[in-house]
C-alpha atoms as a PDB file:
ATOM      1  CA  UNK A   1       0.841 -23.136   1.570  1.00  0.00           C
ATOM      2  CA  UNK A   2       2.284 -24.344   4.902  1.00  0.00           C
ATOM      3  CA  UNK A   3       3.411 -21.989   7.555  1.00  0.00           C
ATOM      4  CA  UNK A   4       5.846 -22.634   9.913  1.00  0.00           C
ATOM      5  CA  UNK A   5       6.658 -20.736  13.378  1.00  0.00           C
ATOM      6  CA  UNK A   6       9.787 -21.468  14.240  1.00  0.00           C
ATOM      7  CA  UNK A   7      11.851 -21.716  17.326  1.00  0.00           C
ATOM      8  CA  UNK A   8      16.084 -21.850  16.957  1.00  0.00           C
ATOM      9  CA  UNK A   9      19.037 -21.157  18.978  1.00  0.00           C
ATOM     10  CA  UNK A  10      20.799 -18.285  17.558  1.00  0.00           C
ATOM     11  CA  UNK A  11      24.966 -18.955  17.367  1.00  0.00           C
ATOM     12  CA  UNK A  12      25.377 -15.136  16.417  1.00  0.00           C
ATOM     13  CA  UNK A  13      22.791 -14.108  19.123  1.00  0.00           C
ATOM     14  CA  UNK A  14      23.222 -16.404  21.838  1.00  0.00           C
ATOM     15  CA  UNK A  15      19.741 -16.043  21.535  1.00  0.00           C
ATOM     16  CA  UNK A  16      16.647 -18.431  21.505  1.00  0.00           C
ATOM     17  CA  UNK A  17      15.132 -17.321  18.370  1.00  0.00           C
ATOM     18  CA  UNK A  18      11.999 -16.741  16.196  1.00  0.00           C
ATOM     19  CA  UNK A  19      11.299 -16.592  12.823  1.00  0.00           C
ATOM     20  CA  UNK A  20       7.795 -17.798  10.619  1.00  0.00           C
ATOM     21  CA  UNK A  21       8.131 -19.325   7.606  1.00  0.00           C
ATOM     22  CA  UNK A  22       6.002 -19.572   4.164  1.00  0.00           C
ATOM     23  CA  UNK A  23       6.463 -22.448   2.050  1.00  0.00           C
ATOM     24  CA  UNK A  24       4.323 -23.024  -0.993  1.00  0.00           C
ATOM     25  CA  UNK A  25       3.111 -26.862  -1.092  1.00  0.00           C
ATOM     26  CA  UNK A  26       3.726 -28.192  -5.079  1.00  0.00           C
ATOM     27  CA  UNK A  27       0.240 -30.191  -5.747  1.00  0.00           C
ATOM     28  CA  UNK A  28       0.343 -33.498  -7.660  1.00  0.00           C
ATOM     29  CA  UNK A  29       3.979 -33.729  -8.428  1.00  0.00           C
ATOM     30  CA  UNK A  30       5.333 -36.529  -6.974  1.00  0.00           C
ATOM     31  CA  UNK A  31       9.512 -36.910  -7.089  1.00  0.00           C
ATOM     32  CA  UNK A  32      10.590 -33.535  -6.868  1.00  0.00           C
ATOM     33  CA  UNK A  33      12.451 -33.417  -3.579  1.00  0.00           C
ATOM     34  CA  UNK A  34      15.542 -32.165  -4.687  1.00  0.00           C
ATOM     35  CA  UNK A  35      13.760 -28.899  -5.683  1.00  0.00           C
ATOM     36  CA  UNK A  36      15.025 -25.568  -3.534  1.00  0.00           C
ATOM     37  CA  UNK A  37      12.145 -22.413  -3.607  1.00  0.00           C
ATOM     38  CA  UNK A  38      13.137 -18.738  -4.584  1.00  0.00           C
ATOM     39  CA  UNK A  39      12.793 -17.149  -1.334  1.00  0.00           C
ATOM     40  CA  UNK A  40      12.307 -13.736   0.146  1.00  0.00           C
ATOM     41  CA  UNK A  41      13.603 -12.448   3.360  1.00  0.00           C
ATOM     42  CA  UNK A  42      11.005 -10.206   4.415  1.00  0.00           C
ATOM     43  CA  UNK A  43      12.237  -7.535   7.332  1.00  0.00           C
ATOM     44  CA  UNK A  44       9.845  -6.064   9.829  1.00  0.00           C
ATOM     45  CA  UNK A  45       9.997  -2.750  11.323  1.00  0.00           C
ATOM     46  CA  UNK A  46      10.524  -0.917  14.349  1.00  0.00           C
ATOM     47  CA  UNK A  47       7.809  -1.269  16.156  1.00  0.00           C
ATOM     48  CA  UNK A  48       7.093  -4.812  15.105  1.00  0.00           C
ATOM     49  CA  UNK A  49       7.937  -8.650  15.127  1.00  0.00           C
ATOM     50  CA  UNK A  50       8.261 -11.484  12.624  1.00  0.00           C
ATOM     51  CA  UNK A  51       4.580 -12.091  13.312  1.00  0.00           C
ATOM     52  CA  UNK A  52       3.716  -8.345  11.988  1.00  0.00           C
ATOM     53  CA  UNK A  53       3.776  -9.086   7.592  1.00  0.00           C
ATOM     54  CA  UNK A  54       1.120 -12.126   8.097  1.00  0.00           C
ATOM     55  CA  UNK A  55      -1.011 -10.706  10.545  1.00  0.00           C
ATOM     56  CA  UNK A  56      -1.119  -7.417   8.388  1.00  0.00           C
ATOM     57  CA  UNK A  57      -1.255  -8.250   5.035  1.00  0.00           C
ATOM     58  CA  UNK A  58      -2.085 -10.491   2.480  1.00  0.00           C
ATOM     59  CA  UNK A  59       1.794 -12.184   1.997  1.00  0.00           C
ATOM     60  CA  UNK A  60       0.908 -15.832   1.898  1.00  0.00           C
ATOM     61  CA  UNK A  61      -1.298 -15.487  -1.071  1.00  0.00           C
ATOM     62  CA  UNK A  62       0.896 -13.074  -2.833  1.00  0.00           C
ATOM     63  CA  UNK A  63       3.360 -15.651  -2.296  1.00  0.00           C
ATOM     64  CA  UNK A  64       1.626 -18.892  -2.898  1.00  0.00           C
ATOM     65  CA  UNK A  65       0.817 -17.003  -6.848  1.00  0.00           C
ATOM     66  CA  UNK A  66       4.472 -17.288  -7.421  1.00  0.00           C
ATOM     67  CA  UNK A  67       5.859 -20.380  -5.623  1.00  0.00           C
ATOM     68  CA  UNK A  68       7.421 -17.718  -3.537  1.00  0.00           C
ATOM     69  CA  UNK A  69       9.047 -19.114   0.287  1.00  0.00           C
ATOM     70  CA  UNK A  70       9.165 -16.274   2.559  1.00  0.00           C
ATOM     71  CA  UNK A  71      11.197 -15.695   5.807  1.00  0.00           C
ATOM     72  CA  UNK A  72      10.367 -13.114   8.146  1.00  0.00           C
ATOM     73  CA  UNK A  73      12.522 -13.495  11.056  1.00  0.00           C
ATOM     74  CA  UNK A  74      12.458 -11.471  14.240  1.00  0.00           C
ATOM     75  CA  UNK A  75      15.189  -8.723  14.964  1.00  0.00           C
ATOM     76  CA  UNK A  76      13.377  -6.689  17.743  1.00  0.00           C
ATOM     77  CA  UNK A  77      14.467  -3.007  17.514  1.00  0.00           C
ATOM     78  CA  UNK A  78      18.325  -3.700  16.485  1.00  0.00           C
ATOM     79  CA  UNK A  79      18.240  -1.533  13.321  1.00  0.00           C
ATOM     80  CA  UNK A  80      19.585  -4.656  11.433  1.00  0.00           C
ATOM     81  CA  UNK A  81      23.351  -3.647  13.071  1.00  0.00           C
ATOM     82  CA  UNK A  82      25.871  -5.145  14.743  1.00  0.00           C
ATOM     83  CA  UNK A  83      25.279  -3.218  17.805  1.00  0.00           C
ATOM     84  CA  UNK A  84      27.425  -1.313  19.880  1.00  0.00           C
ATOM     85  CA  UNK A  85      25.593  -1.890  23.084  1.00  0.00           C
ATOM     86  CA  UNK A  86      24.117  -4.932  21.815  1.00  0.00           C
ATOM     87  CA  UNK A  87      23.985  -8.070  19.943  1.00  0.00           C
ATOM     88  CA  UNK A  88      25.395  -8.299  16.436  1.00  0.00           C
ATOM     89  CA  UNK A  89      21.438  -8.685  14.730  1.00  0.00           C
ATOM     90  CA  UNK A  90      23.178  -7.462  11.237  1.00  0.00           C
ATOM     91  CA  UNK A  91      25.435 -10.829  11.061  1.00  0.00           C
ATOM     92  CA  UNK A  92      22.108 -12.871  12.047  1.00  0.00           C
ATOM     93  CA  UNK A  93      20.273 -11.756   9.506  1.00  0.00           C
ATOM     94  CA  UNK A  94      22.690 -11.203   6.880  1.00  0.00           C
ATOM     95  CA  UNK A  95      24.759 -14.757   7.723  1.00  0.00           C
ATOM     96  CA  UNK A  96      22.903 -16.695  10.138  1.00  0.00           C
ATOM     97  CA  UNK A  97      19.032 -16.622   9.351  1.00  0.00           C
ATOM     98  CA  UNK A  98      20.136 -17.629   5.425  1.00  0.00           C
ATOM     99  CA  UNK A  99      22.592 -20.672   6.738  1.00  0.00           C
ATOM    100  CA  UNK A 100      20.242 -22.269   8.897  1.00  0.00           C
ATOM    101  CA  UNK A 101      16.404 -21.578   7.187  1.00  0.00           C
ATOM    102  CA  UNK A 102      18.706 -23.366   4.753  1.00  0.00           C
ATOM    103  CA  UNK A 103      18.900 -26.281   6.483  1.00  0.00           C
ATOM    104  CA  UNK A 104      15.762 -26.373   7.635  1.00  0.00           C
ATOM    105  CA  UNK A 105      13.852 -25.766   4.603  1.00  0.00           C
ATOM    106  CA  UNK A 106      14.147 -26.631   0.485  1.00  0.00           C
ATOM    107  CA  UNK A 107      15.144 -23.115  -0.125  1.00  0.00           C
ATOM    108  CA  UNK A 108      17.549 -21.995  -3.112  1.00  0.00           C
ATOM    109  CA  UNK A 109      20.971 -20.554  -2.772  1.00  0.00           C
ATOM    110  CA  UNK A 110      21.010 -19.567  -6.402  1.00  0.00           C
ATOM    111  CA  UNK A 111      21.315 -15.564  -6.407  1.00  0.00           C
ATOM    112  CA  UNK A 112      18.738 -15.323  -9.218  1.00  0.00           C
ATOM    113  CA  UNK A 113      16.090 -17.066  -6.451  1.00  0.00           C
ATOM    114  CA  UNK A 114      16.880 -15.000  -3.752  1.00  0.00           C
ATOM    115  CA  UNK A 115      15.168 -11.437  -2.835  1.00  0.00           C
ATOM    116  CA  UNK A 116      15.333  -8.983   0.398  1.00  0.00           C
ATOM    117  CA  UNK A 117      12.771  -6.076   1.135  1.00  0.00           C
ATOM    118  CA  UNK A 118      11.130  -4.818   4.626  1.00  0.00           C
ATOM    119  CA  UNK A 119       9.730  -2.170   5.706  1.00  0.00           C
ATOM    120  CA  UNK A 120      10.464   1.463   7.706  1.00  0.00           C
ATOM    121  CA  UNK A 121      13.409   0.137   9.792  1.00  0.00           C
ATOM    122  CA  UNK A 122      13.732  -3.213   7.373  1.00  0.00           C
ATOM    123  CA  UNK A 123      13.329  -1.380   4.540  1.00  0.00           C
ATOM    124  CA  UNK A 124      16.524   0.363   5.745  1.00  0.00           C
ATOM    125  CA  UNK A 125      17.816  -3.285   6.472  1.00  0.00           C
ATOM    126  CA  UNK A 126      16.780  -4.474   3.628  1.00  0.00           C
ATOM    127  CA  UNK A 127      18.990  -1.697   1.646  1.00  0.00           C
ATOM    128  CA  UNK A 128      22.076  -2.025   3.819  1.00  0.00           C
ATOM    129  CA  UNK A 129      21.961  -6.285   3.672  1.00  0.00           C
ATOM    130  CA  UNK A 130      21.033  -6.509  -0.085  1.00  0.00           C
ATOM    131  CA  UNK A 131      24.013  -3.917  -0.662  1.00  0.00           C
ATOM    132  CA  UNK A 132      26.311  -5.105   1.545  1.00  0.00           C
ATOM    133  CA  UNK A 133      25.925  -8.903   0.173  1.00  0.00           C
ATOM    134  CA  UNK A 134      24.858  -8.157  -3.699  1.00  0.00           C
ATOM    135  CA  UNK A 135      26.371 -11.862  -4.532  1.00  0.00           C
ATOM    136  CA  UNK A 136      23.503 -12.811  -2.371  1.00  0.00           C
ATOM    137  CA  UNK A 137      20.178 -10.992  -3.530  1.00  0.00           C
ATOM    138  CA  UNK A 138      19.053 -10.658  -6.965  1.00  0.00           C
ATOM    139  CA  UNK A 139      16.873  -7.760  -5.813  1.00  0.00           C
ATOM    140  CA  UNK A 140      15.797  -5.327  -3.134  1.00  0.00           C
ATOM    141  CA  UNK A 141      12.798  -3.538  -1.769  1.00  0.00           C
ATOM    142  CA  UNK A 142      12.577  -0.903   0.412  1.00  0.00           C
ATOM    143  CA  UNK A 143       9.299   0.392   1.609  1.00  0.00           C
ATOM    144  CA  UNK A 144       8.654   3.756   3.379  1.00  0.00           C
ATOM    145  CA  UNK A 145      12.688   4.360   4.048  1.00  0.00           C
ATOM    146  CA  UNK A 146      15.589   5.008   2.459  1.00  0.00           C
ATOM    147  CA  UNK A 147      19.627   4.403   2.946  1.00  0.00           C
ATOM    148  CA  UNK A 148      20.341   4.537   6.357  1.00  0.00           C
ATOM    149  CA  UNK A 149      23.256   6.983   6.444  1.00  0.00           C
ATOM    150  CA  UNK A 150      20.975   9.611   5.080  1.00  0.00           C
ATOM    151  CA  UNK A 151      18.523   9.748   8.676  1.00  0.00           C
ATOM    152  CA  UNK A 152      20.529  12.471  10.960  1.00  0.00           C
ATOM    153  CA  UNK A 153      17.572  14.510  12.182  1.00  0.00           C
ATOM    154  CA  UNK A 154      18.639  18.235  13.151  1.00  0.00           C
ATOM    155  CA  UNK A 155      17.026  17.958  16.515  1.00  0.00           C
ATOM    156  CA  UNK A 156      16.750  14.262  17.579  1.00  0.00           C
ATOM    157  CA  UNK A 157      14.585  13.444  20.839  1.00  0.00           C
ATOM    158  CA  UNK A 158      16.207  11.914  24.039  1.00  0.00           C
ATOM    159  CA  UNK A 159      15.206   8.747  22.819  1.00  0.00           C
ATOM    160  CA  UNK A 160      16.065   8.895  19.051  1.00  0.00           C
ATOM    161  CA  UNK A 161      19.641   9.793  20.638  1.00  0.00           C
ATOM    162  CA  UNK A 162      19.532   7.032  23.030  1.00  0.00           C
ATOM    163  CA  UNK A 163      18.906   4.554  20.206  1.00  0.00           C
ATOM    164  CA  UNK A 164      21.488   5.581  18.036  1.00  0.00           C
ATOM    165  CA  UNK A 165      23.787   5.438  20.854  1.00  0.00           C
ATOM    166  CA  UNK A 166      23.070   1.819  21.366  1.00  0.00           C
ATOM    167  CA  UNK A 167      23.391   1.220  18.039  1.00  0.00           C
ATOM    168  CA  UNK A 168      26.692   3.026  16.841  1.00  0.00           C
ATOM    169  CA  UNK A 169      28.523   4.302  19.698  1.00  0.00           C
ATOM    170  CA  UNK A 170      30.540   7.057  18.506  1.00  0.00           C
ATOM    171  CA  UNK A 171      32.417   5.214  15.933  1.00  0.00           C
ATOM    172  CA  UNK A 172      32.977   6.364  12.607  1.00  0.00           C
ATOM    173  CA  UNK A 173      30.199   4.282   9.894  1.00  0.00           C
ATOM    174  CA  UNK A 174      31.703   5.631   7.147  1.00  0.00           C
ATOM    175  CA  UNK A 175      33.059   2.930   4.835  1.00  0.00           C
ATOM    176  CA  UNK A 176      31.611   0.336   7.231  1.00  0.00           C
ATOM    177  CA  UNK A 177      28.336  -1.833   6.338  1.00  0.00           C
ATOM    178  CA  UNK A 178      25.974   0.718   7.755  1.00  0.00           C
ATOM    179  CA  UNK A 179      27.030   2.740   5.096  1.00  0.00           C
ATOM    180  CA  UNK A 180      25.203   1.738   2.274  1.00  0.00           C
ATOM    181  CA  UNK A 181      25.904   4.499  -0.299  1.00  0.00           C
ATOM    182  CA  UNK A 182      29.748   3.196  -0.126  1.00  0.00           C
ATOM    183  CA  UNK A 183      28.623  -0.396  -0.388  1.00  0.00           C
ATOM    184  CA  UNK A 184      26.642   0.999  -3.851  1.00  0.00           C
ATOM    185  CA  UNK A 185      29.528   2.602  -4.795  1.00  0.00           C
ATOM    186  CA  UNK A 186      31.703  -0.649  -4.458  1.00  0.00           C
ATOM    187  CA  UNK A 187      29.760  -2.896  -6.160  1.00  0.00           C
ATOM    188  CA  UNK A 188      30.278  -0.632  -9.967  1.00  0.00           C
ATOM    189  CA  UNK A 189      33.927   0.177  -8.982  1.00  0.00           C
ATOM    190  CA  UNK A 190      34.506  -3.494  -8.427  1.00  0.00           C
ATOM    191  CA  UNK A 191      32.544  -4.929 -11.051  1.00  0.00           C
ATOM    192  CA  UNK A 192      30.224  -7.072  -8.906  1.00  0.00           C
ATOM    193  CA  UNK A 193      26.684  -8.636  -9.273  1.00  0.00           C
ATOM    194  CA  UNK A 194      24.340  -5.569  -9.525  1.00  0.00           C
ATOM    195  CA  UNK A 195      21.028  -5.970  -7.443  1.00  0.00           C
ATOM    196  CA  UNK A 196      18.104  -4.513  -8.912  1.00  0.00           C
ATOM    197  CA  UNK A 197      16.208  -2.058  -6.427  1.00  0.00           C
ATOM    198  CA  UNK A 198      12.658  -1.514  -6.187  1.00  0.00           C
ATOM    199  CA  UNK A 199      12.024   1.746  -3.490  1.00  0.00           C
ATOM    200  CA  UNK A 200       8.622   3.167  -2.975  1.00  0.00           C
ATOM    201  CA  UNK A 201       7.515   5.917  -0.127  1.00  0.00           C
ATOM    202  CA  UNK A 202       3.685   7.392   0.851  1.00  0.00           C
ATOM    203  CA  UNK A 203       3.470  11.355  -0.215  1.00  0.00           C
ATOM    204  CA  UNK A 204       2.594  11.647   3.220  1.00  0.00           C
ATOM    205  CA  UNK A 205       4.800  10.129   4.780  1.00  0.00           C
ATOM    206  CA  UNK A 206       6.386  12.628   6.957  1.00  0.00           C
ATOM    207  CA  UNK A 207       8.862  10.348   8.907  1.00  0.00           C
ATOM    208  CA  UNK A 208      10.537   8.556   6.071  1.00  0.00           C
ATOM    209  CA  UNK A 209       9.906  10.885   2.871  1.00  0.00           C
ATOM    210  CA  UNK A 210      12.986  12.995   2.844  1.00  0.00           C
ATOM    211  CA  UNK A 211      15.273  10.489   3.548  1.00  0.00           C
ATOM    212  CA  UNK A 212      13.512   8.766   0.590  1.00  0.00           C
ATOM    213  CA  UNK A 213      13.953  11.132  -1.896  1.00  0.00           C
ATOM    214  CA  UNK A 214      17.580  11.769  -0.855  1.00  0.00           C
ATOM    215  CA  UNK A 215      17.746   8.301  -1.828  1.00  0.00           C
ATOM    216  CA  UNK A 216      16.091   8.407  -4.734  1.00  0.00           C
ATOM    217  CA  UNK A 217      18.834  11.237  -5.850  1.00  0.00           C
ATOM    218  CA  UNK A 218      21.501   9.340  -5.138  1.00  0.00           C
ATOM    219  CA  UNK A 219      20.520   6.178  -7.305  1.00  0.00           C
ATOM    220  CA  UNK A 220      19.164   8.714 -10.245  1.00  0.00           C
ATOM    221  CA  UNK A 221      22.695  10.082 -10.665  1.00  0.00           C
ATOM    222  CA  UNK A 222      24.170   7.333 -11.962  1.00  0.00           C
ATOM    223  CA  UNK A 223      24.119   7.355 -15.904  1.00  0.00           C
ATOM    224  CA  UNK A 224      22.640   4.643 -17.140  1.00  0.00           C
ATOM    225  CA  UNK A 225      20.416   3.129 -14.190  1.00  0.00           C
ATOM    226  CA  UNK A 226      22.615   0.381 -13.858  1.00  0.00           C
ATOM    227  CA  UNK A 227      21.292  -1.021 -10.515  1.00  0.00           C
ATOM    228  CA  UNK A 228      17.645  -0.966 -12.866  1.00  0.00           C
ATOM    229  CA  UNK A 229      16.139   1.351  -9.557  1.00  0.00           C
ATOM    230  CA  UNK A 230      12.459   1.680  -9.929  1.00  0.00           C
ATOM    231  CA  UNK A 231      10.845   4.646  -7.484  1.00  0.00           C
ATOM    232  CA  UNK A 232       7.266   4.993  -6.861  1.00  0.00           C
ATOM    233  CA  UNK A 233       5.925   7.988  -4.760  1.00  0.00           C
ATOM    234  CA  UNK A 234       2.130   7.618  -4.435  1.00  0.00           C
ATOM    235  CA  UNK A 235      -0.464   8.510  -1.848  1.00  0.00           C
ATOM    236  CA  UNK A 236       0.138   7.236   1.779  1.00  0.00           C
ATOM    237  CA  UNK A 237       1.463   7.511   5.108  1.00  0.00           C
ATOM    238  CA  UNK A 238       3.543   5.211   6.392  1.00  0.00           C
ATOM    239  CA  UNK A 239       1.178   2.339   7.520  1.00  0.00           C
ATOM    240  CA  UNK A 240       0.255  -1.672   6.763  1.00  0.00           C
ATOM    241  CA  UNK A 241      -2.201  -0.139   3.890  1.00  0.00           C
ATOM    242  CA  UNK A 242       0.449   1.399   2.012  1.00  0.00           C
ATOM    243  CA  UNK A 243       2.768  -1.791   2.387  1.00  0.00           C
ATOM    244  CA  UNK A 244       0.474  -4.482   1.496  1.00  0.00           C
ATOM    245  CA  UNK A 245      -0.551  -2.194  -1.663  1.00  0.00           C
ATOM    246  CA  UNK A 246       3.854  -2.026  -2.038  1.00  0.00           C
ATOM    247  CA  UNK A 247       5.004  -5.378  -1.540  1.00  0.00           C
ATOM    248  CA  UNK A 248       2.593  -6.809  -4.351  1.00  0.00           C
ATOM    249  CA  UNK A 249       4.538  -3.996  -6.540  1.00  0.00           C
ATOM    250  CA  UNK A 250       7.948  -5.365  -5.605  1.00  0.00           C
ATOM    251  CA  UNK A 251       6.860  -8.833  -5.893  1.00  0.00           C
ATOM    252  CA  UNK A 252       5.794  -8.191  -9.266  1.00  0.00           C
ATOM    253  CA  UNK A 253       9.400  -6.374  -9.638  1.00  0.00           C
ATOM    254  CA  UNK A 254      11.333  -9.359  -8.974  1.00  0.00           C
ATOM    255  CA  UNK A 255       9.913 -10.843 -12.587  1.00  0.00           C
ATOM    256  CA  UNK A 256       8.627 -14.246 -10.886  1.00  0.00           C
ATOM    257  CA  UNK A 257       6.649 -15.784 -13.495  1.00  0.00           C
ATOM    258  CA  UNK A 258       2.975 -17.320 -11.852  1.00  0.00           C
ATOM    259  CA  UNK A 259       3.482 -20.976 -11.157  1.00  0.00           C
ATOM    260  CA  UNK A 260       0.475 -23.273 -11.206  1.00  0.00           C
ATOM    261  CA  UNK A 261      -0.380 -26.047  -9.237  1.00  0.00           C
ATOM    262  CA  UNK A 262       0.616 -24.483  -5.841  1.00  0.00           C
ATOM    263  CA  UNK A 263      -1.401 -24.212  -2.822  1.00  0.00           C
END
């Protein structure tokens, strides 16, 4: 498994950028350049950097069991929006980070070989991208959050209003692609591609729990299950224990067979 820190200029961003990089190394199989790796694009969250899924948890050799290249790239505390005070982090990740990691590394364009998930604020991004661009992502994961249009608190701090400010603005999200319950909705009225979504929240978790289960209503209502949504609600608060436990779940979600010969 080789892992790669990389350093880019952002077009979107204007930016210098970072991102690290997992690639599984295929042992003893010589002529296979032209191969391209399924790939996830793992989201960090608020309080963290690209850096924060390695250091944290076990990823690389969850990864490496699968042939699995993973991109974490950095977003700093943009909510995975187009910002209204800000820089437009939701295009970066959503267009950008794909096109270039692209060229950079053997990684598949295929739909079936491509996967988003994250965590707290990515797991929010995570929803939002994956539903925004199901053509893209054959399936989701969404740890310790839940769709982003559901978090209005009744009595938000200074800061919590400060942030959303910088965000949003005052406009109207509704219909937009911070509103991920339309861009659900959309994808059965318009017939198209149909992520699966894997969601999973601690029973302790006080911040993101009932903006979890609100999501987990929404998705149960439709007959039929047709975006296949798995929920898991087990013991935990929202911390690194519960989402290394979480991401092996979702990685085993995606259906990945095991690959051998990878290091």
């Amino acid at each position: 498994m080789a892992l790669f820190h990389v350093n880019f200029d952002s077009k979107v961003l204007d930016l210098a950028m970072s991102a690290d990089v997992i690639i599984p190394q295929r042992l003893g199989q010589a002529g296979i350049s032209d191969y391209r790796y399924p790939t996830l694009y793992l989201l960090h969250g608020y309080s963290d950097d690209h850096t924060a899924w390695q250091r944290q948890t076990s990823i690389e050799r969850y990864a490496i069991r699968l042939g699995l290249a993973v991109v974490m790239p950095n977003a700093h505390t943009s909510g995975y929006a187009n910002m209204a005070h800000g820089n437009n982090y939701y295009t970066f990740i959503s267009e950008e980070i794909p096109a270039v990691m692209r060229g950079m590394f053997p990684l598949s364009d295929k739909r079936e070989d491509n996967f988003i998930a994250g965590l707290s604020m990515g797991g929010a991004g995570a929803m939002k991208i994956g539903l925004a661009h199901p053509e893209q992502y054959a399936a989701i994961g969404c740890l310790s959050a839940g769709l982003g249009n559901f978090h209005s608190q009744e009595n938000p701090t200074p800061q919590q209003i400060k942030q959303r400010f910088m965000l949003y603005g005052d406009r109207d999200l509704t219909g937009t692609e911070e509103d991920a319950v339309h861009s659900a909705k959309v994808i059965l009225q318009e017939g198209k591609p149909v992520p699966r979504i894997y969601h999973a929240c601690g029973t302790e978790d006080t911040l993101a729990l009932p903006g979890a289960r609100k999501t987990r209503d929404f998705f149960q209502s439709f007959p039929g299950n047709p975006f296949g949504y798995v929920y898991e609600e087990n013991p935990g608060i929202h911390n690194w224990d519960f989402w290394d436990e979480h991401i092996q779940h979702f990685l085993r979600f995606t259906g990945l067979p095991q690959v051998p010969n990878m290091r």
